[in-house]
Protein backbone atom coordinates (compact mmCIF):
# COMPACT_ATOMS: atom_id res chain seq x y z
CA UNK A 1 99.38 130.70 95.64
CA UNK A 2 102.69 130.62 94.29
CA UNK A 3 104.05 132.20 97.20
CA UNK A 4 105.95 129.28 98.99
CA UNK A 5 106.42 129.13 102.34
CA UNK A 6 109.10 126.51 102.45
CA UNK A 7 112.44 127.31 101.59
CA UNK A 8 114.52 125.10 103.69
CA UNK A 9 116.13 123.20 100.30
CA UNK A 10 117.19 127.13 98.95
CA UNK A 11 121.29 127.22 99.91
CA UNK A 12 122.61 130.97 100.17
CA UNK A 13 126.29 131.50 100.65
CA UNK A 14 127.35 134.38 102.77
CA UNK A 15 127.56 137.70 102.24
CA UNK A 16 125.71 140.85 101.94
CA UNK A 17 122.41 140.64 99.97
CA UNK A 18 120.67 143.60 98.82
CA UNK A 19 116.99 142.99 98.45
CA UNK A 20 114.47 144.59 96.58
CA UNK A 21 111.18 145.12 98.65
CA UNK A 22 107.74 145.84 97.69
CA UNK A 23 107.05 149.80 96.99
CA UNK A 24 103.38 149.76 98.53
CA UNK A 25 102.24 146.41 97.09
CA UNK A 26 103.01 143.60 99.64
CA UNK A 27 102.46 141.21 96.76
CA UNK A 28 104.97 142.29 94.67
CA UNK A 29 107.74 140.98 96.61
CA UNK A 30 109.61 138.39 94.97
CA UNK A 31 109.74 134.67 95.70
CA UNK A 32 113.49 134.91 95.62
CA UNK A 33 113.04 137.87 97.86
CA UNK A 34 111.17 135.95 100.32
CA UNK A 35 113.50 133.08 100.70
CA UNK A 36 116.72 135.08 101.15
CA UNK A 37 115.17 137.05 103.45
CA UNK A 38 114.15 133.78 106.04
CA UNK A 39 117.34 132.71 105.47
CA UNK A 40 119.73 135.52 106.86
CA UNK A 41 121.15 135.92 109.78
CA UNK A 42 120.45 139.17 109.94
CA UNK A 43 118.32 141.67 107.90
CA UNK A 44 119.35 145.67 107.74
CA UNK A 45 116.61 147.67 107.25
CA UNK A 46 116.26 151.97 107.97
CA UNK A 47 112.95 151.82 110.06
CA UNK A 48 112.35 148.52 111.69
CA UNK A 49 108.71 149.61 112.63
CA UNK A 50 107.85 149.49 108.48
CA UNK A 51 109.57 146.59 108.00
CA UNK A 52 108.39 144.36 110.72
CA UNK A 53 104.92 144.95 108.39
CA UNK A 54 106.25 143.00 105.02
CA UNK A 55 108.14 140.63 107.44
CA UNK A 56 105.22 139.71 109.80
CA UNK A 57 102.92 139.22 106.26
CA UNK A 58 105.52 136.41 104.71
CA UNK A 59 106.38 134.81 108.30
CA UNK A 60 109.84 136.13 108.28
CA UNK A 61 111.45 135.90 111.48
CA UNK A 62 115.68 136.86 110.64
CA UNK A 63 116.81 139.40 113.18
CA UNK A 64 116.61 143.24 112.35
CA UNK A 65 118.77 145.75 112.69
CA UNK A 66 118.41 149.52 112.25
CA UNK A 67 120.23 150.91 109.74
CA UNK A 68 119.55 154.60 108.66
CA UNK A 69 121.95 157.76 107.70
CA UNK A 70 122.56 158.64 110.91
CA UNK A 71 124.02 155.38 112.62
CA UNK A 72 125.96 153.82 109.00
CA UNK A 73 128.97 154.31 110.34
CA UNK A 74 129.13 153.04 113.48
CA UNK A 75 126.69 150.16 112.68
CA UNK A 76 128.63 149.30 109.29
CA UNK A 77 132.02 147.63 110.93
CA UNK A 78 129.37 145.58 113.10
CA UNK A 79 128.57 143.90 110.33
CA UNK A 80 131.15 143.42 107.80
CA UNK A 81 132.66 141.06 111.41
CA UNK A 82 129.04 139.32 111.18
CA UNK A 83 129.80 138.75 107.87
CA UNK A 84 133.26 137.39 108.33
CA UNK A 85 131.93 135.06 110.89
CA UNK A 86 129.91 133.44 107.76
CA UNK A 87 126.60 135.14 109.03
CA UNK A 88 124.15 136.30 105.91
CA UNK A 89 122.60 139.85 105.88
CA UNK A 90 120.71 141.20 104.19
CA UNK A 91 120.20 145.24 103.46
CA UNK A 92 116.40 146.68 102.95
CA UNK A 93 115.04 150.19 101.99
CA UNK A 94 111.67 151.01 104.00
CA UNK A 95 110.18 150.39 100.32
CA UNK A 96 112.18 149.33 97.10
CA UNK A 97 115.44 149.19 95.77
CA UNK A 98 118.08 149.81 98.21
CA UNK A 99 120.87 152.55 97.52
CA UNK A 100 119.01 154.83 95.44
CA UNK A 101 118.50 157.44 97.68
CA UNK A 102 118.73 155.33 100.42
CA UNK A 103 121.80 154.25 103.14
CA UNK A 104 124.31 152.01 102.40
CA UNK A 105 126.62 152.68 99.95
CA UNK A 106 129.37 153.32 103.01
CA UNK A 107 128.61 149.95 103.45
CA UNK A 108 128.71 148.26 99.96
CA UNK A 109 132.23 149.81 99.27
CA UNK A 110 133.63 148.61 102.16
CA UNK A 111 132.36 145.27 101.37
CA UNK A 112 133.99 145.47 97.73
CA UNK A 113 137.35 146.97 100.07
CA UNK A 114 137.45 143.51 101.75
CA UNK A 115 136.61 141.36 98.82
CA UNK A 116 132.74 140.09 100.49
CA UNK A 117 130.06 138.94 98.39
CA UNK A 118 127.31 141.29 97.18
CA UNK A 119 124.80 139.68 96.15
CA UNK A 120 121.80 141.66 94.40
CA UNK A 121 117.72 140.63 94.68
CA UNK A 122 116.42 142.82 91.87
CA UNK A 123 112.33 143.94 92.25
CA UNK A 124 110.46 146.75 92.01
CA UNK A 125 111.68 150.67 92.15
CA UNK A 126 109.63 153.30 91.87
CA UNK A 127 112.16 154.44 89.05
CA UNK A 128 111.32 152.27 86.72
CA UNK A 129 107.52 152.01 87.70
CA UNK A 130 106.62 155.61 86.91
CA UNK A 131 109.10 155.61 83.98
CA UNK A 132 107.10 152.55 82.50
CA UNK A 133 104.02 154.24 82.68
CA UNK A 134 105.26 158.14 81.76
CA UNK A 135 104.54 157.51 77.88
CA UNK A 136 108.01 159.76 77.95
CA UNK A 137 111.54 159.04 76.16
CA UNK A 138 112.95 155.92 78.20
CA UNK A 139 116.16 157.20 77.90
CA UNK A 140 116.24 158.99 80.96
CA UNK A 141 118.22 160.58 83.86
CA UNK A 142 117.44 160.06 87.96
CA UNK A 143 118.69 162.58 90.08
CA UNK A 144 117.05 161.69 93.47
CA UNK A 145 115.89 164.03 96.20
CA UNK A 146 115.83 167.99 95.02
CA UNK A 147 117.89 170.10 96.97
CA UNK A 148 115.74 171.50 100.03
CA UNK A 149 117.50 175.53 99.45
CA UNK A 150 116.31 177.71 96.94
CA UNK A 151 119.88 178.72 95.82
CA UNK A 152 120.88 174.99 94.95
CA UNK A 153 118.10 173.99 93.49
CA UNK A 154 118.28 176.73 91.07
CA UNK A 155 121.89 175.45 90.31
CA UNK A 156 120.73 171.98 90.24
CA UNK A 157 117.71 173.21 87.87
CA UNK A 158 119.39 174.85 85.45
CA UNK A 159 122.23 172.15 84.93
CA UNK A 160 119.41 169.88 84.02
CA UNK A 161 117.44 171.72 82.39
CA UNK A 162 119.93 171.74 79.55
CA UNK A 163 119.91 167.71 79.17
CA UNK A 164 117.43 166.30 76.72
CA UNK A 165 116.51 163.08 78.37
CA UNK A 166 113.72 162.28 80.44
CA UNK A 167 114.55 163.37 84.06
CA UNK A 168 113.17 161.28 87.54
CA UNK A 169 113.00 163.19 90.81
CA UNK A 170 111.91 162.24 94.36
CA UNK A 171 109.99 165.24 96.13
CA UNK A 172 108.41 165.28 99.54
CA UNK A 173 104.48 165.78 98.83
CA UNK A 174 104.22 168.65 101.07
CA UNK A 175 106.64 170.86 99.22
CA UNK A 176 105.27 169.90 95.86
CA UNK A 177 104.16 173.13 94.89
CA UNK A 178 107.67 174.89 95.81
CA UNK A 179 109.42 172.47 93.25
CA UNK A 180 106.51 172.74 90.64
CA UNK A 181 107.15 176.48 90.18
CA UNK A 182 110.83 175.90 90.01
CA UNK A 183 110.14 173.00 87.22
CA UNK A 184 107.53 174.90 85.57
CA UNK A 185 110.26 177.62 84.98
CA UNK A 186 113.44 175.30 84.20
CA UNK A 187 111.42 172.61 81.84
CA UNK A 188 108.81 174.61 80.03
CA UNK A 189 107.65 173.06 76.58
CA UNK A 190 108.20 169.81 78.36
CA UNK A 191 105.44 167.51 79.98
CA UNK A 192 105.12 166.57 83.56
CA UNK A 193 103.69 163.24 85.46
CA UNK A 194 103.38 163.33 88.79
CA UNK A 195 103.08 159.64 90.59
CA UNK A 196 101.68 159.31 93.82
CA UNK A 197 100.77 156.24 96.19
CA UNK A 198 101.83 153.62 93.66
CA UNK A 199 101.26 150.17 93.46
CA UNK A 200 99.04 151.44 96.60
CA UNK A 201 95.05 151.89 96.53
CA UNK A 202 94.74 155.34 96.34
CA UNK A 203 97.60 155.15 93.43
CA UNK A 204 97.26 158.83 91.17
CA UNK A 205 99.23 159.87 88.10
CA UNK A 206 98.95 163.48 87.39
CA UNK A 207 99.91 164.08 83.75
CA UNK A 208 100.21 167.98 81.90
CA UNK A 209 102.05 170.09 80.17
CA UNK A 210 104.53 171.72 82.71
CA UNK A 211 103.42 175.08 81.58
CA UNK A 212 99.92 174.23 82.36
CA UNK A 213 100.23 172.73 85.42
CA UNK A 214 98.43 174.00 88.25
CA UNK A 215 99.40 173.81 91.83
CA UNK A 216 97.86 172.00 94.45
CA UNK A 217 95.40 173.58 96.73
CA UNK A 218 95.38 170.45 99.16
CA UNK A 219 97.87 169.20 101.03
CA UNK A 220 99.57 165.76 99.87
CA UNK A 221 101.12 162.97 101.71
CA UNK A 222 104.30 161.02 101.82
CA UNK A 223 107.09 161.51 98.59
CA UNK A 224 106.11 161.77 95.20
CA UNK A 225 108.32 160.49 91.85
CA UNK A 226 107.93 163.09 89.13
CA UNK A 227 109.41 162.35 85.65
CA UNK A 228 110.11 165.27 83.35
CA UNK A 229 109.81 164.46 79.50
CA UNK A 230 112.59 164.39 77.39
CA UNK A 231 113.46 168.23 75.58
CA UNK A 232 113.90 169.12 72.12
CA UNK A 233 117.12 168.95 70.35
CA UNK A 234 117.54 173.12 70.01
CA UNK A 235 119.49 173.11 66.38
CA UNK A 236 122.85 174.45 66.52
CA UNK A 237 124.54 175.94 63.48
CA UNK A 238 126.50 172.76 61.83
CA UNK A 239 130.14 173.14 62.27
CA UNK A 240 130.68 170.81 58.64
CA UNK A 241 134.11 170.90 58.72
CA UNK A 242 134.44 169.89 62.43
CA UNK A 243 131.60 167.22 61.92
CA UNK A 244 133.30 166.48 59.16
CA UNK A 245 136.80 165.50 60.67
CA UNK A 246 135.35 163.40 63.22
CA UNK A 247 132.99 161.18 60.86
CA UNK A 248 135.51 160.59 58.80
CA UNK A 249 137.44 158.75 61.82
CA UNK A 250 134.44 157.49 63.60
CA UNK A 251 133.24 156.08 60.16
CA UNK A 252 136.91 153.78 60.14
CA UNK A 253 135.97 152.14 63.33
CA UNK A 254 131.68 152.43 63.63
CA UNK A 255 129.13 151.76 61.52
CA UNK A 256 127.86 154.51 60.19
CA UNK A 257 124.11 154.87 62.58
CA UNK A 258 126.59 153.99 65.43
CA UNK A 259 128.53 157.17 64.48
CA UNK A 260 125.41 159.28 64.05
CA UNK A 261 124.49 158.33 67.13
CA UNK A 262 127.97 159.12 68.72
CA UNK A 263 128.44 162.29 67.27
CA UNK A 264 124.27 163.34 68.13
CA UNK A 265 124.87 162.58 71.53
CA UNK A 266 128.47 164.58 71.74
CA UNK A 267 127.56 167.87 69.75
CA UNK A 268 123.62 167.79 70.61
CA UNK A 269 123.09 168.78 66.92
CA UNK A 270 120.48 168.38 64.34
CA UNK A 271 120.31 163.99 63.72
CA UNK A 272 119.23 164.44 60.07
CA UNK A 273 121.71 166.38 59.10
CA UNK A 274 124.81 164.48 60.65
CA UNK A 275 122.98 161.67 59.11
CA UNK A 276 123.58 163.41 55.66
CA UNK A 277 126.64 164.63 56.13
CA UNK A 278 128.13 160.79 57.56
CA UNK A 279 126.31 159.23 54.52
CA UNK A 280 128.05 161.40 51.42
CA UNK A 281 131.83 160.62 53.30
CA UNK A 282 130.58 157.33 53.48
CA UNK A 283 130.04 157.34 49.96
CA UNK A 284 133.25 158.47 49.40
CA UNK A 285 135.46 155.92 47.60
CA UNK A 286 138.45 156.20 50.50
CA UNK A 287 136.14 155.46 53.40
């Protein structure tokens, strides 16, 4: 088992630790994890019912506290004075990375306000997970949660909609089918995977073609990640003598696929022929 349970030779300094947690998976917790966790003086977590669970399984016995949206505040001077006292804490999500979409960031700035340690325990996220397995573009954008009101989520929608990249959203299973007609209207051409329970048993990846998805007739559970493919460049008309301009002073600085790829990503154009155009004033004798 390479899961030790000694750690009394593993020195931590003091400060705030955020620590990556398992996202269903008990076993993916890391050993580093493990050992910073026994170690601190205190651990923050939002629900101490869920995390009493992954503590009780690796015989960790630091005090909790419950930190969640609605108590940051109040709770967060509490412990940047258990911190100056040369306590360690620790911050926890109920599963994952801390921070994204989760409590905490009142907390981490104030931290970086008074010059205290922050010390990061990378592990899993539920980002990266379904992004690994999305067969999509891994360039991608995370926006979180989905606005709950129709109104801003069509605002939200349509903002994206008109990015290229891959796109990660968290959605509360039991509104799935609201967002999937939104999506379905937003992202169509585009492909769709819908990730549910992972790392967990009953672990499901729904993947389709956004236009041909269906919605669900039964009820789901918990939050699901859905990851949007990336979109198609839509070709503009090729502005030569504006492209033109700023090659030529890219091309002084960059190489020239570096200023391809700056000027693709500025003017969302067609790659090939910004490709052609930067290679004949590269060819020029002056450049």
């Amino acid at each position: 088992m390479f899961l030790n349970n000694k750690s009394d030779n593993i020195k931590i300094k003091t400060g705030l630790y955020v620590v990556s947690t398992p996202i269903g998976n008990l076993l993916d917790i890391s050993q580093r994890a493990i050992e910073t966790l026994r170690k601190s003086d205190f651990i923050l977590c939002e629900d101490t019912r869920v995390s009493k669970i992954l503590l009780t399984k690796f015989d960790i016995k630091s005090n909790l506290i419950s930190y969640h949206k609605f108590n940051e505040k109040k709770q967060m001077y509490k412990v940047i004075e258990q911190i100056k006292k040369g306590k360690i804490l620790s911050l926890i999500s109920d599963a994952g990375t801390p921070l994204l979409s989760d409590p905490g960031k009142l907390l981490l700035n104030e931290c970086i306000n008074k010059k205290i340690d922050i010390i990061p325990v990378p592990g899993v996220s539920s980002i990266t997970t379904a992004m690994s397995v999305s067969g999509f573009d891994d360039k991608f954008l995370f926006y979180g949660f989905l606005p709950k009101t129709e109104n801003e989520l069509n605002k939200v929608l349509s903002s994206l909609s008109s990015q290229i990249y891959s796109q990660i959203f968290f959605v509360p299973a039991i509104k799935i089918n609201f967002y999937l007609k939104k999506l379905k209207i937003y992202f169509a051409g585009r492909k769709i995977m819908i990730a549910r329970e992972i790392t967990k048993m009953h672990e499901t990846f729904f993947r389709e073609d956004i236009n041909n998805v269906k919605m669900f007739k039964n009820q789901l559970k918990g939050e699901l990640t859905v990851v949007v493919s990336e979109g198609k460049v839509k070709d503009k008309k090729l502005d030569k003598k504006k492209i033109y301009s700023e090659a030529r002073k890219y091309l002084k600085k960059y190489t020239l696929k570096d200023t391809v790829d700056i000027i693709f990503e500025k003017e969302n154009i067609n790659k090939k022929e910004i490709y052609k155009l930067c290679l004949s004033i590269k060819n020029e004798k002056n450049i």
